[in-house]
Protein backbone atom coordinates (compact mmCIF):
# COMPACT_ATOMS: atom_id res chain seq x y z
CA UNK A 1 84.62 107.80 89.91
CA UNK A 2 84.13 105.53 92.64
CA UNK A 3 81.16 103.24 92.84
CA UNK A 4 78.17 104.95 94.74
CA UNK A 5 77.56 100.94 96.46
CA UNK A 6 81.16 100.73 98.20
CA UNK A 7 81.94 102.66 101.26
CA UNK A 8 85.50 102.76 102.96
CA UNK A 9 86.30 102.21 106.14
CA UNK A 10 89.15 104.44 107.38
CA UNK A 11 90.62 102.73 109.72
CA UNK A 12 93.99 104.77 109.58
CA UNK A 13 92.03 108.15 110.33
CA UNK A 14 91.25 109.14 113.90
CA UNK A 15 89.06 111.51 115.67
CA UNK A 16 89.64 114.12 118.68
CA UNK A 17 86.57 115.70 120.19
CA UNK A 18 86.76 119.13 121.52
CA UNK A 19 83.62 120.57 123.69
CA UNK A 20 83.83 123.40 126.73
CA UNK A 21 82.13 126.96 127.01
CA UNK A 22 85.53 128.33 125.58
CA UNK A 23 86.07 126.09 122.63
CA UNK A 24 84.60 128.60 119.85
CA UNK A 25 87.16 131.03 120.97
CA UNK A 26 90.13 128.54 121.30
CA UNK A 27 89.78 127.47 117.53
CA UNK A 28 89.80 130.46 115.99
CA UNK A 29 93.05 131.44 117.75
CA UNK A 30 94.54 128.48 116.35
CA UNK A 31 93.63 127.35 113.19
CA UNK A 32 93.65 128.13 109.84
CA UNK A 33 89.94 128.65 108.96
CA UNK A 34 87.06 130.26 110.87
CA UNK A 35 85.53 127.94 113.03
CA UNK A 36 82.19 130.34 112.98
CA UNK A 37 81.71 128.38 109.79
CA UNK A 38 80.98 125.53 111.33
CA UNK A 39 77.47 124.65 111.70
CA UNK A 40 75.22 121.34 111.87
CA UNK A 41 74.61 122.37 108.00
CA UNK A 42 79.05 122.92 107.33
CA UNK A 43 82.32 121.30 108.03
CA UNK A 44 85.46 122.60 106.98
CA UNK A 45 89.49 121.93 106.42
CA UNK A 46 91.52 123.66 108.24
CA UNK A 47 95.38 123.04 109.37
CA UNK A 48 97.51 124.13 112.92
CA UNK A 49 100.69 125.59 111.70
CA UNK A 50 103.91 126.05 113.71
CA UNK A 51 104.52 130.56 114.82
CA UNK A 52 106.57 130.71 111.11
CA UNK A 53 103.78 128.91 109.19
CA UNK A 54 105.02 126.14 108.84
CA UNK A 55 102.94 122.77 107.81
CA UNK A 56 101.88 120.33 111.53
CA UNK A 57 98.98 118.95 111.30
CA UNK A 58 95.80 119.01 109.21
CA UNK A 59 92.20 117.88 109.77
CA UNK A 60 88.34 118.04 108.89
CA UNK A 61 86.26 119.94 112.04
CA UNK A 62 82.80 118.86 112.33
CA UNK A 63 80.24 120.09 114.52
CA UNK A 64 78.88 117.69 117.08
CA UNK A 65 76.76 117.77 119.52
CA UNK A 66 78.10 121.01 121.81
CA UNK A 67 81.66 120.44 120.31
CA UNK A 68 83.66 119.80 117.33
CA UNK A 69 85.01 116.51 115.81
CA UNK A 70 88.44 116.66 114.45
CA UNK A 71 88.93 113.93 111.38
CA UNK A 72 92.38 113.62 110.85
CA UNK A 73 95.10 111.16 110.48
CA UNK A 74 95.16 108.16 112.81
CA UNK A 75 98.95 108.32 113.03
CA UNK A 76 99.41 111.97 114.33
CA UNK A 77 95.90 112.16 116.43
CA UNK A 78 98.22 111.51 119.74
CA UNK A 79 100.62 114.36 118.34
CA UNK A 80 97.71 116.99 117.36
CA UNK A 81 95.92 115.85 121.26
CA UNK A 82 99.19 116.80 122.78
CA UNK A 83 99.98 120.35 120.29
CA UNK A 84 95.93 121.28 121.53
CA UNK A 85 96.41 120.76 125.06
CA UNK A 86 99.65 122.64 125.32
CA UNK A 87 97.98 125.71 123.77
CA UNK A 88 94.96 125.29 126.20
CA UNK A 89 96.48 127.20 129.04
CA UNK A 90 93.24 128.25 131.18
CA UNK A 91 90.71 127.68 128.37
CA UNK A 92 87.83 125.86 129.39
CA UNK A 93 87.98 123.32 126.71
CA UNK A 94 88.00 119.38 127.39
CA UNK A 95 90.07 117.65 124.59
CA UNK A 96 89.50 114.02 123.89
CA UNK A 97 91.55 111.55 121.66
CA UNK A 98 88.34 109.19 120.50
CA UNK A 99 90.21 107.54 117.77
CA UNK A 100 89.61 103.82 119.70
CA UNK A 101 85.53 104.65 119.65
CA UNK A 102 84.68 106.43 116.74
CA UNK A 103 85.31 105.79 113.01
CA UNK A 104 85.20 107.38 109.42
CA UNK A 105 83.54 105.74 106.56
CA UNK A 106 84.20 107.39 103.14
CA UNK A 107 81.94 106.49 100.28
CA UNK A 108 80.86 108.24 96.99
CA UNK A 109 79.68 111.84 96.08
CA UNK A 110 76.33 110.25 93.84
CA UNK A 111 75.48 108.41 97.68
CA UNK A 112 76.02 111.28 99.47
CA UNK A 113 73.44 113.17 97.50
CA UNK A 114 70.71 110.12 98.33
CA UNK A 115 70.34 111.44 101.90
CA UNK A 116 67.78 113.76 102.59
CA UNK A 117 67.70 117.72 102.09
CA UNK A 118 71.62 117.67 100.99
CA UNK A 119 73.51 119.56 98.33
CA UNK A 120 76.33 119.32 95.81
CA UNK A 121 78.58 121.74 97.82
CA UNK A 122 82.15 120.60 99.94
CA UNK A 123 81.48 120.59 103.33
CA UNK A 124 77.97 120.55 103.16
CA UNK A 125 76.69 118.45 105.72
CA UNK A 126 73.51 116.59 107.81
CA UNK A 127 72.99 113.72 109.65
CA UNK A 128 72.13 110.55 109.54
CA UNK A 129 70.80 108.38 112.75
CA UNK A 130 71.88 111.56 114.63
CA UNK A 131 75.48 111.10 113.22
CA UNK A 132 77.69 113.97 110.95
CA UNK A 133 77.52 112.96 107.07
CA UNK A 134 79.13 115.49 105.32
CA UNK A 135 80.88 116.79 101.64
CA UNK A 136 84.44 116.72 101.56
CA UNK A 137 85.37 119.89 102.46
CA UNK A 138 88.48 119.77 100.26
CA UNK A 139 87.00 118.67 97.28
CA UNK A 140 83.18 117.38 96.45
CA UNK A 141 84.92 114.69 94.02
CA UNK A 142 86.29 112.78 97.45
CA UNK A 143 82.82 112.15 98.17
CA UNK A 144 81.05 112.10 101.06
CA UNK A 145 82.21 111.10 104.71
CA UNK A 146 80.51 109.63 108.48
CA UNK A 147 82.06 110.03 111.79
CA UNK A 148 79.95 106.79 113.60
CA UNK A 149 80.74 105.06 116.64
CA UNK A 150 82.24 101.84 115.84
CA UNK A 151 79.18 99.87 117.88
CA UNK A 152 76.93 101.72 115.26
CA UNK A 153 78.58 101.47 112.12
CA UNK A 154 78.06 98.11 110.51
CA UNK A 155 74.32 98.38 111.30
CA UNK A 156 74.14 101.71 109.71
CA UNK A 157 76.12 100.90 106.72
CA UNK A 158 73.84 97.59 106.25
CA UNK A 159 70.86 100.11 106.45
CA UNK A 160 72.43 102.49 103.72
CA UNK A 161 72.60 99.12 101.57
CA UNK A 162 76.49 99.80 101.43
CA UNK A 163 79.35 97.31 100.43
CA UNK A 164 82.62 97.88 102.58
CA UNK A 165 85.65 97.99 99.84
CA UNK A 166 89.54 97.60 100.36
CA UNK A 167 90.43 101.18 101.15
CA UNK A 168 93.17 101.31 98.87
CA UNK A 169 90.84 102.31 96.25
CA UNK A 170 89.60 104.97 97.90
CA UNK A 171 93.23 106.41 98.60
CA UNK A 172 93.97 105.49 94.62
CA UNK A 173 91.25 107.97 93.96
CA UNK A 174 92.38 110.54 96.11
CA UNK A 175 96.03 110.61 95.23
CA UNK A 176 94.91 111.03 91.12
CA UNK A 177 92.90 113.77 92.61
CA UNK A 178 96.46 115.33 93.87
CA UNK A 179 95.09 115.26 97.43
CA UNK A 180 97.61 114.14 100.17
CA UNK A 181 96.12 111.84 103.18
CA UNK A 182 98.59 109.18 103.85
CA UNK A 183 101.70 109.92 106.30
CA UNK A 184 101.31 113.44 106.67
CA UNK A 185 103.74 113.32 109.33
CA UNK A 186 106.28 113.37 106.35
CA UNK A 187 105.31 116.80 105.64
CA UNK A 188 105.65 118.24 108.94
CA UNK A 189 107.80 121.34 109.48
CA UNK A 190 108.87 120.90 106.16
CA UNK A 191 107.01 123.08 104.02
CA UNK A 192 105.00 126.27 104.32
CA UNK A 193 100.86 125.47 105.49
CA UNK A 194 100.05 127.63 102.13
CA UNK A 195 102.40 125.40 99.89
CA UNK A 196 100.25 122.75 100.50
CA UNK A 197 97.82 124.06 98.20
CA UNK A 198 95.65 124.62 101.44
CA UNK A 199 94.04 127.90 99.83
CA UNK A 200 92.79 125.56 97.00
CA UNK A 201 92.02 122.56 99.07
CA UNK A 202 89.61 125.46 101.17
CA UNK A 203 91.77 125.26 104.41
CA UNK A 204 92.49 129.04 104.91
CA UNK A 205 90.30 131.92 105.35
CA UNK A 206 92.29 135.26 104.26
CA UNK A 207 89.56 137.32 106.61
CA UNK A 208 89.50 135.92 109.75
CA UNK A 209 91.49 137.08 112.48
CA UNK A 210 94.86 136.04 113.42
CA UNK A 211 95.73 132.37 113.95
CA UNK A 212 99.14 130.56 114.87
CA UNK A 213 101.25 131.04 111.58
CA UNK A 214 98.87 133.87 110.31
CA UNK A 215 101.60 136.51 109.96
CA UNK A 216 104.02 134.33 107.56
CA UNK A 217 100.96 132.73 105.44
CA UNK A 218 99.32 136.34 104.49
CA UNK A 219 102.44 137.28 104.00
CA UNK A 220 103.28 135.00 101.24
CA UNK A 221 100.18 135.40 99.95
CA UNK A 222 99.31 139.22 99.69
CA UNK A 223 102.74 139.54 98.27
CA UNK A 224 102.59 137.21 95.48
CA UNK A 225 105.65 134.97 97.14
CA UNK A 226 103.74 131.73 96.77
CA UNK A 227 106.93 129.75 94.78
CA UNK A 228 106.49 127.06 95.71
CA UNK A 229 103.82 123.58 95.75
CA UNK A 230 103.77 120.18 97.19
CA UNK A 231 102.60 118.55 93.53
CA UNK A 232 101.89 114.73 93.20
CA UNK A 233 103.93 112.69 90.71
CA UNK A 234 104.61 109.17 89.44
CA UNK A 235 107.49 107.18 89.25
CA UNK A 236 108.41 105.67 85.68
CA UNK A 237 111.23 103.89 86.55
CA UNK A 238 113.37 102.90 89.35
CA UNK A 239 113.05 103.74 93.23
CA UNK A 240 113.45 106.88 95.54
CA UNK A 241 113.32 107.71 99.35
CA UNK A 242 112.16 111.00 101.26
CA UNK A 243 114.04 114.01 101.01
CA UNK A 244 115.86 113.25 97.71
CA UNK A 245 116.77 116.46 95.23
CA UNK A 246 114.80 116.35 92.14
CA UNK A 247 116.65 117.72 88.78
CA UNK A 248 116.18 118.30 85.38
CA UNK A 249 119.55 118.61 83.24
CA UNK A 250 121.65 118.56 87.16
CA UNK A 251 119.75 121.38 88.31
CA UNK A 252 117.80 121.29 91.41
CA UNK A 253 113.79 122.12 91.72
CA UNK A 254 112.51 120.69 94.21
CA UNK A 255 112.57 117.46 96.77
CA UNK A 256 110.50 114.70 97.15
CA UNK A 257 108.63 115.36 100.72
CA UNK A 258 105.96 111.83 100.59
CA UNK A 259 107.76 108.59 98.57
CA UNK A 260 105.39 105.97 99.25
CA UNK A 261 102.76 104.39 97.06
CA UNK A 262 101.53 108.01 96.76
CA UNK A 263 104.14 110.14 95.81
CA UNK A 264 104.26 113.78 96.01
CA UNK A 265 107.43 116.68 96.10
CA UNK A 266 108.09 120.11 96.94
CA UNK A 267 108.54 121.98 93.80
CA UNK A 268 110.22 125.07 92.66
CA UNK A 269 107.71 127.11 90.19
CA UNK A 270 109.74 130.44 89.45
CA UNK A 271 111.66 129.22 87.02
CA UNK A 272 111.54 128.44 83.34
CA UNK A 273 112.33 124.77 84.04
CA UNK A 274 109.49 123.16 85.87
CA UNK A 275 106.80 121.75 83.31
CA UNK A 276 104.35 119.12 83.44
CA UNK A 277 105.63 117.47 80.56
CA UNK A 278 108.53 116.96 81.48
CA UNK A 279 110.79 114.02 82.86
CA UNK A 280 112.81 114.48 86.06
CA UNK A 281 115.58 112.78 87.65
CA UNK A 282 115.29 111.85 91.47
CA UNK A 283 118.01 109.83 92.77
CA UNK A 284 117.87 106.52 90.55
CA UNK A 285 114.32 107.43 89.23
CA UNK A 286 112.72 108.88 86.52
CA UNK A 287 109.72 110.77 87.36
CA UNK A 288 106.90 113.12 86.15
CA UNK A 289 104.33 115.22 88.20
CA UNK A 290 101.06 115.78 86.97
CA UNK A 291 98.78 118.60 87.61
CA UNK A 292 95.43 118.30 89.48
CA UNK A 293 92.26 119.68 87.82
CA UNK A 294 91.18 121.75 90.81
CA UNK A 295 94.84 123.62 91.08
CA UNK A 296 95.92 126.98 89.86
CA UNK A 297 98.60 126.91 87.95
């Protein structure tokens, strides 16, 4: 649990801000969840996905103002403003990269539920000093978040009597959750939007219409051909690098997709030799994936 006085600053996240008379429209002809969702009372996940399905870029959309905010990695904001404005075409949408003027501040789910008229629910969300707070939509347990201009925040934070903590233990407490956030760029093109455990994580609606990808990720789904995850695991002993084979007994089940500090693999499930309990061999390493609460499995 993390403590409801500390709040983050996420300095390594960054913010696009999308407004125009056709943005509604433009959305939901991209992404992977139905932007109608989005209200000043909901936020949600949602990811852009190549034509195939295949795993780009992925982000938290907040309503704002006549627009949408787009949370999302720091490191692939310039990417995801580029892959938006080459699908804009004659749409009247303005894109805008903010990430220099805005920032988000992460801080506990117990906090979150001290500001006014809120509830227990991911993605629920309100404001505060006419600025989105807001659930995790991926996962109430992340806590709650604030998209603030950076002239605002300190003064705002001081007000919420909160104590700005090393991030690090935020992104500790999200990777023993088994949720990704760290050089996602790692992941791109590389898996299947769906293997990211995005239908858990509440990034896809199944209903809406069709989206970049949609074809491929139905697919999968309706058919039952969902074989593979992107899991989280810990190293036990010795050292690895990205796109190493990991074995058990010299035969193959998956690669490792994210070796950092925060380690997580592709994995192969329909077989009889991928188990939890188990020890696998990755390059010089000995490793062992564990399974994340919220997954099913």
């Amino acid at each position: 649990m993390i403590n409801e006085k500390f709040v983050f600053i996420l300095e390594d996240r960054g913010v696009l801000y999308i407004n125009g008379s056709d943005t509604n429209e433009f959305l939901q002809n991209l992404i992977t969840n139905d932007i109608y969702k989005v209200t000043d009372k909901n936020s949600c996940y949602a990811s852009l996905l190549t034509p195939q399905g295949k795993y780009l870029y992925d982000f938290i959309v907040v309503k704002h103002k006549n627009g949408f905010f787009l949370d999302c990695e720091k490191s692939v904001a310039e990417g995801l403003y580029k892959k938006m404005i080459s699908y804009k075409l004659r749409s009247k949408v303005e894109i805008l990269n903010l990430s220099n003027e805005f920032v988000i501040a992460a801080f506990s789910h117990a906090k979150f539920l001290e500001f006014e008229e809120t509830k227990s629910q991911e993605g629920f969300t309100t404001k505060y000093r006419e600025d989105p707070v807001f659930l995790d939509p991926r996962n109430k347990e992340l806590g709650g978040r604030l998209i603030i201009n950076l002239e605002k925040l300190y003064l705002s934070l001081k007000k919420l009597n909160l104590k700005s903590e090393n991030p690090e233990i935020y992104y500790d407490y999200s990777f023993n959750l088994g949720i990704p956030q760290l050089q996602t760029n790692l992941l791109k093109e590389k898996l299947f939007g769906i293997e990211c455990n995005f239908e858990e994580l509440n990034a896809i609606d199944f209903k809406k219409g069709c989206y970049v990808g949609q074809e491929n990720t139905s697919r999968i789904k309706l058919k039952n051909k969902l074989n593979k995850r992107l899991l989280p695991f810990k190293i036990l002993n010795g050292s690895l690098s990205k796109d190493e084979k990991i074995t058990f007994e010299e035969k193959e089940i998956g690669q490792t997709l994210m070796p950092n500090k925060y380690n997580f693999g592709l994995v192969k499930l329909n077989n009889d030799i991928f188990r939890f309990d188990r020890i696998f061999k990755c390059g010089n390493a000995e490793i062992k994936f564990f399974k994340p609460k919220w997954l099913n499995l």
